[in-house]
PDB file of N, CA and C in Angstrom:
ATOM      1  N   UNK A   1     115.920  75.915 159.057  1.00  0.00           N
ATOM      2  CA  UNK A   1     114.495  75.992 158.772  1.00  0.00           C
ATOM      3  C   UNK A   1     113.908  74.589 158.759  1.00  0.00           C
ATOM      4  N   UNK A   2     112.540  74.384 159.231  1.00  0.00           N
ATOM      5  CA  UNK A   2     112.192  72.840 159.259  1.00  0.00           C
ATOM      6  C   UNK A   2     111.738  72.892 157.250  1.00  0.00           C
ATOM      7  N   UNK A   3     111.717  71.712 157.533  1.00  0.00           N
ATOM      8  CA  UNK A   3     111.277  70.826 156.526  1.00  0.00           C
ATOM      9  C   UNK A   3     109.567  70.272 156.443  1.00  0.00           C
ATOM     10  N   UNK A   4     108.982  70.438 155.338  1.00  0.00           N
ATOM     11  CA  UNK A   4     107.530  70.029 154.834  1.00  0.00           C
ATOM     12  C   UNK A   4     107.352  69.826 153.777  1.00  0.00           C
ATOM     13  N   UNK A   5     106.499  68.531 154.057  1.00  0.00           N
ATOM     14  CA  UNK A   5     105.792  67.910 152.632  1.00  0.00           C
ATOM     15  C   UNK A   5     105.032  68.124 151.774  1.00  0.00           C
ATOM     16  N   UNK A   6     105.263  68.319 150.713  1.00  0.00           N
ATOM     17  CA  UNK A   6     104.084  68.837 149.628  1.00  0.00           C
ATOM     18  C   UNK A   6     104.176  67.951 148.189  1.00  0.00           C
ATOM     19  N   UNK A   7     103.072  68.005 147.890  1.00  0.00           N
ATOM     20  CA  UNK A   7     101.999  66.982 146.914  1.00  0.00           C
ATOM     21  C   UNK A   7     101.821  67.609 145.844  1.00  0.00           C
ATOM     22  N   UNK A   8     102.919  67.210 144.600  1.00  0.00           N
ATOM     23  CA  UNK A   8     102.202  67.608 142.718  1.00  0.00           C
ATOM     24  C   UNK A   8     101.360  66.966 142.213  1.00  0.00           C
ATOM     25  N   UNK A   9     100.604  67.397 142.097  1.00  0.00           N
ATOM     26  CA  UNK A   9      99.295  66.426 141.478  1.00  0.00           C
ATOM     27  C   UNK A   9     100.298  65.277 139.999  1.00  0.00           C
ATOM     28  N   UNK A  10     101.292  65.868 139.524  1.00  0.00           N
ATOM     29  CA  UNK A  10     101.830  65.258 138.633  1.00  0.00           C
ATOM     30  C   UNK A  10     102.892  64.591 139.062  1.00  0.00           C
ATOM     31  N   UNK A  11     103.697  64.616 140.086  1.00  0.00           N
ATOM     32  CA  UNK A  11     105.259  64.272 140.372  1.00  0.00           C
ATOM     33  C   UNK A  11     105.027  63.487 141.509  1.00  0.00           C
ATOM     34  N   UNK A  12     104.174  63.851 142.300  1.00  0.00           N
ATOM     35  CA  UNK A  12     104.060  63.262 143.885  1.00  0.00           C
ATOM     36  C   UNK A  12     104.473  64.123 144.702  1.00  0.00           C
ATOM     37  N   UNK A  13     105.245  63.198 146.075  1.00  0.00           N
ATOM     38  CA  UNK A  13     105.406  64.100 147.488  1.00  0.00           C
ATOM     39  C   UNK A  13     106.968  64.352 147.031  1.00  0.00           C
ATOM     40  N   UNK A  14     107.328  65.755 147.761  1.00  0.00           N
ATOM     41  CA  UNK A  14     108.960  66.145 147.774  1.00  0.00           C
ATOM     42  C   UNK A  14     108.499  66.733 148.896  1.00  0.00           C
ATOM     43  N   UNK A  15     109.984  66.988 149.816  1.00  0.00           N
ATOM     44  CA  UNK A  15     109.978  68.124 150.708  1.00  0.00           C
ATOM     45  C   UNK A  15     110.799  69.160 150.619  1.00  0.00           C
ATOM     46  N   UNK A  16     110.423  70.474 151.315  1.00  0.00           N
ATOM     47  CA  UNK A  16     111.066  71.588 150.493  1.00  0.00           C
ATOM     48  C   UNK A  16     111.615  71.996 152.282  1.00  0.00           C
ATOM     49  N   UNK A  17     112.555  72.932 152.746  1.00  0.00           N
ATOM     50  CA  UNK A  17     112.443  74.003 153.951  1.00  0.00           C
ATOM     51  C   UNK A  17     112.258  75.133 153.315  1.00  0.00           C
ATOM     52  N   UNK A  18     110.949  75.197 154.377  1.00  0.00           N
ATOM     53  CA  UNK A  18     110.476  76.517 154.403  1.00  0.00           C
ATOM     54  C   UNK A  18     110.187  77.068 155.860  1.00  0.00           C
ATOM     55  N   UNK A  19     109.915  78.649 155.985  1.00  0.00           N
ATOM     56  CA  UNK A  19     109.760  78.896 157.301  1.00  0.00           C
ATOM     57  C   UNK A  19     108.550  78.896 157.510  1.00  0.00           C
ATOM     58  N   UNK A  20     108.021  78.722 158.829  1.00  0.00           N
ATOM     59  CA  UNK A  20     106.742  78.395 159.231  1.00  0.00           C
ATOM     60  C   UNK A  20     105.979  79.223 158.736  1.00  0.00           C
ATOM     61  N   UNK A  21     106.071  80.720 158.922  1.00  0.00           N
ATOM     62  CA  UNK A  21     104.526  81.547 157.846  1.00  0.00           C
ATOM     63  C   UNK A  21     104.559  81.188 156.619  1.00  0.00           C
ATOM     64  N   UNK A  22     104.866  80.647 155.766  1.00  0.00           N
ATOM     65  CA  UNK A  22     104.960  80.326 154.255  1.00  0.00           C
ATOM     66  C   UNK A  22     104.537  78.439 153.458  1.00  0.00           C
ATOM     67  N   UNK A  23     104.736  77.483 155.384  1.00  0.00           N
ATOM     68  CA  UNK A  23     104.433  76.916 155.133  1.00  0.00           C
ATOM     69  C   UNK A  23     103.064  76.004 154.593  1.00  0.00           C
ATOM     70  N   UNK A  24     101.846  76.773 154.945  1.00  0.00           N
ATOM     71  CA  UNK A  24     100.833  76.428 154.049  1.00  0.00           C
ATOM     72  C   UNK A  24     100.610  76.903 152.491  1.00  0.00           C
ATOM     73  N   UNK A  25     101.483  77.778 152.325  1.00  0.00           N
ATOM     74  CA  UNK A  25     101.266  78.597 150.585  1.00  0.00           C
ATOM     75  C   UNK A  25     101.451  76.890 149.684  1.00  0.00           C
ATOM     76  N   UNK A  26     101.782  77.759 148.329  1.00  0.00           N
ATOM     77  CA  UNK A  26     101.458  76.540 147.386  1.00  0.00           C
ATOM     78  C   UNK A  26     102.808  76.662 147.371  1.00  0.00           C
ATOM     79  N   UNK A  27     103.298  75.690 146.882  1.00  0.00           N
ATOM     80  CA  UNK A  27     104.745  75.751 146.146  1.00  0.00           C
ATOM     81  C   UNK A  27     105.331  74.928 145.028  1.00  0.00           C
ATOM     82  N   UNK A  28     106.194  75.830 144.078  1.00  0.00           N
ATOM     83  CA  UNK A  28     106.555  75.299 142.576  1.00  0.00           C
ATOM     84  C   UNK A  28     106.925  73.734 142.839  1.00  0.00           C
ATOM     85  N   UNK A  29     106.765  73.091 142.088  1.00  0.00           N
ATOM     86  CA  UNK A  29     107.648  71.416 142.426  1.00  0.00           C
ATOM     87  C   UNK A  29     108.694  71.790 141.603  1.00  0.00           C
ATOM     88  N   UNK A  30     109.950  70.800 142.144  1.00  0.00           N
ATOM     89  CA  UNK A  30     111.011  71.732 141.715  1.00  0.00           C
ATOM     90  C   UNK A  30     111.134  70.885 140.089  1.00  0.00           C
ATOM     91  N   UNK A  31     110.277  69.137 139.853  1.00  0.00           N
ATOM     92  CA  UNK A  31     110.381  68.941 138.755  1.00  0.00           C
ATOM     93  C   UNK A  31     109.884  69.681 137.436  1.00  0.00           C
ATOM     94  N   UNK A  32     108.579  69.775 137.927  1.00  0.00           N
ATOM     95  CA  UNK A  32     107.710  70.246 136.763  1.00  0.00           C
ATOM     96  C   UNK A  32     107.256  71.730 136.817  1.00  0.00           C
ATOM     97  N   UNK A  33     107.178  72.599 137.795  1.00  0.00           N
ATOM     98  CA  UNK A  33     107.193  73.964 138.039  1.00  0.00           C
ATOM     99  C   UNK A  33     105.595  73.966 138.607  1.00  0.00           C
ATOM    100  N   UNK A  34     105.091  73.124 138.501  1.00  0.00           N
ATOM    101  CA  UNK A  34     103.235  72.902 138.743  1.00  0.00           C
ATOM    102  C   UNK A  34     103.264  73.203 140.243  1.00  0.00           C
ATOM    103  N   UNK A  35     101.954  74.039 140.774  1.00  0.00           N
ATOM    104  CA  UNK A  35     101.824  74.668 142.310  1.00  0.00           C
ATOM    105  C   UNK A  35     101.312  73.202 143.012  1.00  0.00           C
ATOM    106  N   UNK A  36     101.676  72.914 144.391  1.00  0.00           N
ATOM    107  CA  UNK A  36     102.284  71.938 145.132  1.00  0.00           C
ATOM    108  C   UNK A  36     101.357  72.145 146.140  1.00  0.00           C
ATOM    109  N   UNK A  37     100.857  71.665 146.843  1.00  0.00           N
ATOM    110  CA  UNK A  37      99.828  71.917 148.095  1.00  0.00           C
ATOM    111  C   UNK A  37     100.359  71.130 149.007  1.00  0.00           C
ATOM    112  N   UNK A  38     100.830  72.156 150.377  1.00  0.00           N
ATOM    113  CA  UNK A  38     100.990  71.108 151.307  1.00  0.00           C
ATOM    114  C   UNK A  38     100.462  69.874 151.617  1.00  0.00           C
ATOM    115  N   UNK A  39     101.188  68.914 151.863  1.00  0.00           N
ATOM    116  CA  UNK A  39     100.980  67.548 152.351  1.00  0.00           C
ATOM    117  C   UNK A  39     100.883  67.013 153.974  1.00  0.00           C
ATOM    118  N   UNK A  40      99.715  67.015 154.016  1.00  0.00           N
ATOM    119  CA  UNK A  40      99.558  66.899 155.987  1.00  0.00           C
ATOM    120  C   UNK A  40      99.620  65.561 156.501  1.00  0.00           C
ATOM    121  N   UNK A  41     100.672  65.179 156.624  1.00  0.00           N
ATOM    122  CA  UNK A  41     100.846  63.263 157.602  1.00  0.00           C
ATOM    123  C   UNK A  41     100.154  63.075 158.461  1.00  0.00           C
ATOM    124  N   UNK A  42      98.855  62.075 158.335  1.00  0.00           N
ATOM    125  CA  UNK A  42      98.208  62.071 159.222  1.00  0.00           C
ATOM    126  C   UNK A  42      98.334  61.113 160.398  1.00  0.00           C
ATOM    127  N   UNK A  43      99.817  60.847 160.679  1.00  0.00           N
ATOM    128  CA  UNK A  43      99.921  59.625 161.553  1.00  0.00           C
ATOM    129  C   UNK A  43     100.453  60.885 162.605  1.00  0.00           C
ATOM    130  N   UNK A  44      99.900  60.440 164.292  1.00  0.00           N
ATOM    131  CA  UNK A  44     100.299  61.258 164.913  1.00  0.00           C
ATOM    132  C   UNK A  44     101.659  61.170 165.486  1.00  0.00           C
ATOM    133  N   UNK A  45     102.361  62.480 166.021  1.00  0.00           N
ATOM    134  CA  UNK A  45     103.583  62.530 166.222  1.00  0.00           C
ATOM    135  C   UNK A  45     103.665  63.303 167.563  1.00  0.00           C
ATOM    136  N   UNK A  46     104.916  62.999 168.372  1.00  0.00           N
ATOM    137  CA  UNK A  46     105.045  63.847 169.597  1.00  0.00           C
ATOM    138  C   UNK A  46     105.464  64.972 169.446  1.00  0.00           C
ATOM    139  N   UNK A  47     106.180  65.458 170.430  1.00  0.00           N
ATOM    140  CA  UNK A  47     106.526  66.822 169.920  1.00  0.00           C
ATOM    141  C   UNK A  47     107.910  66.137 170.365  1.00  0.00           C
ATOM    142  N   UNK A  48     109.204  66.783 169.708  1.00  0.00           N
ATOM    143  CA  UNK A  48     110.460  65.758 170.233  1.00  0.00           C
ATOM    144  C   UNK A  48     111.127  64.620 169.731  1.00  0.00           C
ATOM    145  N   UNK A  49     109.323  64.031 169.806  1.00  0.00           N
ATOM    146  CA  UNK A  49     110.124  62.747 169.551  1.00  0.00           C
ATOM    147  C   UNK A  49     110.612  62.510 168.466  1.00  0.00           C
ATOM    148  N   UNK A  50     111.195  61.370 167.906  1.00  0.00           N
ATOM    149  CA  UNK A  50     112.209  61.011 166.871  1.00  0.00           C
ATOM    150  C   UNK A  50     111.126  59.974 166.151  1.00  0.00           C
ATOM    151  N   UNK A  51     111.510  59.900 164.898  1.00  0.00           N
ATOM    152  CA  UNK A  51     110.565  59.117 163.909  1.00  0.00           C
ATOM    153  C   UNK A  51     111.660  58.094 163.102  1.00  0.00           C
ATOM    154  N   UNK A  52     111.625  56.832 162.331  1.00  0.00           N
ATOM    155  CA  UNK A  52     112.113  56.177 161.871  1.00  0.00           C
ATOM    156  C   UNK A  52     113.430  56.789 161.551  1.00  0.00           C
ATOM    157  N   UNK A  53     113.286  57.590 160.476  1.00  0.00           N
ATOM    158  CA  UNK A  53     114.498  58.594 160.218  1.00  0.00           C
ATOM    159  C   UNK A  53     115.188  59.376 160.546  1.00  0.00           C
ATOM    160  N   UNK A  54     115.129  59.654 162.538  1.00  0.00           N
ATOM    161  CA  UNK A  54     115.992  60.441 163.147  1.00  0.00           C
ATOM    162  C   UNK A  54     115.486  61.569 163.479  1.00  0.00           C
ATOM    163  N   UNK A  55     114.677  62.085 162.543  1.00  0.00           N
ATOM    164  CA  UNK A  55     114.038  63.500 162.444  1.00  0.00           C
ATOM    165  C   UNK A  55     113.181  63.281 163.556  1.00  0.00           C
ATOM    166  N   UNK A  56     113.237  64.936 164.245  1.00  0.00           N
ATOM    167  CA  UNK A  56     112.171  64.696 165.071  1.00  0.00           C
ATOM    168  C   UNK A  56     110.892  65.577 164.964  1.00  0.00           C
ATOM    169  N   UNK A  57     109.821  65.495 165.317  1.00  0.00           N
ATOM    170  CA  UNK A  57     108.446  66.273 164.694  1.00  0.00           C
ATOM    171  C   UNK A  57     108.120  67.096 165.760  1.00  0.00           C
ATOM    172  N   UNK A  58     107.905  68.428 165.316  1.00  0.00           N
ATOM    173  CA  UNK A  58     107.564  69.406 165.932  1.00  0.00           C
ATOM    174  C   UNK A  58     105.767  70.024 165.901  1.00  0.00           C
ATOM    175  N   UNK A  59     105.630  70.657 166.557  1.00  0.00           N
ATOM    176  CA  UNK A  59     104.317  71.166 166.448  1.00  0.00           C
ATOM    177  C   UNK A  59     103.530  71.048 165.816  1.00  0.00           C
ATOM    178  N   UNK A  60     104.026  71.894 164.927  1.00  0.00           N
ATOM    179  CA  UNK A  60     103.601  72.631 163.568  1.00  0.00           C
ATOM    180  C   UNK A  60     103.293  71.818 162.513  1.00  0.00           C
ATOM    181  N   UNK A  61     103.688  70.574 162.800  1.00  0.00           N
ATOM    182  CA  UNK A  61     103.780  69.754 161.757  1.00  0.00           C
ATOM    183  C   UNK A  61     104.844  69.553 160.747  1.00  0.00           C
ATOM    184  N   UNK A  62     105.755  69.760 161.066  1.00  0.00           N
ATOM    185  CA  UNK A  62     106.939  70.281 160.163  1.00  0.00           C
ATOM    186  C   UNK A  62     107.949  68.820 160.782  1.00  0.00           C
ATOM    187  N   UNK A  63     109.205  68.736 160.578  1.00  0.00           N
ATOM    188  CA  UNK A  63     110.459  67.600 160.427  1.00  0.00           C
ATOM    189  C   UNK A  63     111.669  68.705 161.007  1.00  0.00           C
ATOM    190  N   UNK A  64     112.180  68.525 161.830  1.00  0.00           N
ATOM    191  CA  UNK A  64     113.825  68.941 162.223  1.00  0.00           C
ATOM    192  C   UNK A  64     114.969  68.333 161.684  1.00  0.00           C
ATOM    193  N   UNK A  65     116.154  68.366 160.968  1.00  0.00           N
ATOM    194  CA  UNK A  65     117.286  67.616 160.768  1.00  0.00           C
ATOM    195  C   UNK A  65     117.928  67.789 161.540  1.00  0.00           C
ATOM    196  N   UNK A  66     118.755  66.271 161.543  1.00  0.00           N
ATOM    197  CA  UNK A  66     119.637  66.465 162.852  1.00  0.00           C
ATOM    198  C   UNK A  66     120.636  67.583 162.927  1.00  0.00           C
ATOM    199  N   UNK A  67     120.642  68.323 164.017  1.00  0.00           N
ATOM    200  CA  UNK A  67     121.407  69.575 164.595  1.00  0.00           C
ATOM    201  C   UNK A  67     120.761  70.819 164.169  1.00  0.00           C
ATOM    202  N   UNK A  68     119.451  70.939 163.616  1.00  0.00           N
ATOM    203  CA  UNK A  68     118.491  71.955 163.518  1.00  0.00           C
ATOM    204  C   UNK A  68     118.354  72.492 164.646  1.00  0.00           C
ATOM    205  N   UNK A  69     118.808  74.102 164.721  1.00  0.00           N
ATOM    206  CA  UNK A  69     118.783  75.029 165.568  1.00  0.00           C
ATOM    207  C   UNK A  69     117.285  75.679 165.478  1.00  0.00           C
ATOM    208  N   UNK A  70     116.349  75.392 165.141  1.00  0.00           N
ATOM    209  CA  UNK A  70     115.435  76.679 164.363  1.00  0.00           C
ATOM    210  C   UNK A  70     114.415  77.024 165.858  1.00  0.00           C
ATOM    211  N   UNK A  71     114.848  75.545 166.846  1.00  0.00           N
ATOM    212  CA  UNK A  71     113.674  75.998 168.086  1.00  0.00           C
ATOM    213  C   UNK A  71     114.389  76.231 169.482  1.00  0.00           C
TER     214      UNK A  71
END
């Protein structure tokens, strides 16, 4: 499943995998239990390509780990 960023108003950014229909919902932070609103990176990305950390960015806006089957 890819990976996405989301924002606690109290904790900051974590990333969670989730599957793509679910990825705009809110979600618990796993510190404080407080609802989490996706976090949208606004630096643009290819589709493919690879980013500092290996990961590469897909469509959707989402992160692949390396050997992620999900596409």
């Amino acid at each position: 499943m890819p990976f996405y960023d989301y924002d606690c108003p109290s904790c900051g950014l974590f990333e969670a995998s989730r599957r793509i229909a679910e990825r705009d919902e809110a979600l618990a932070c796993p510190s404080c239990g407080d609802p989490a609103q996706r976090h949208i990176n606004t630096k643009a990305a290819s589709v493919g390509g690879a980013d500092s950390d290996g990961d590469s960015a897909g469509s959707y806006g989402m992160r692949h780990r390396g050997g992620c089957s999900c596409c």
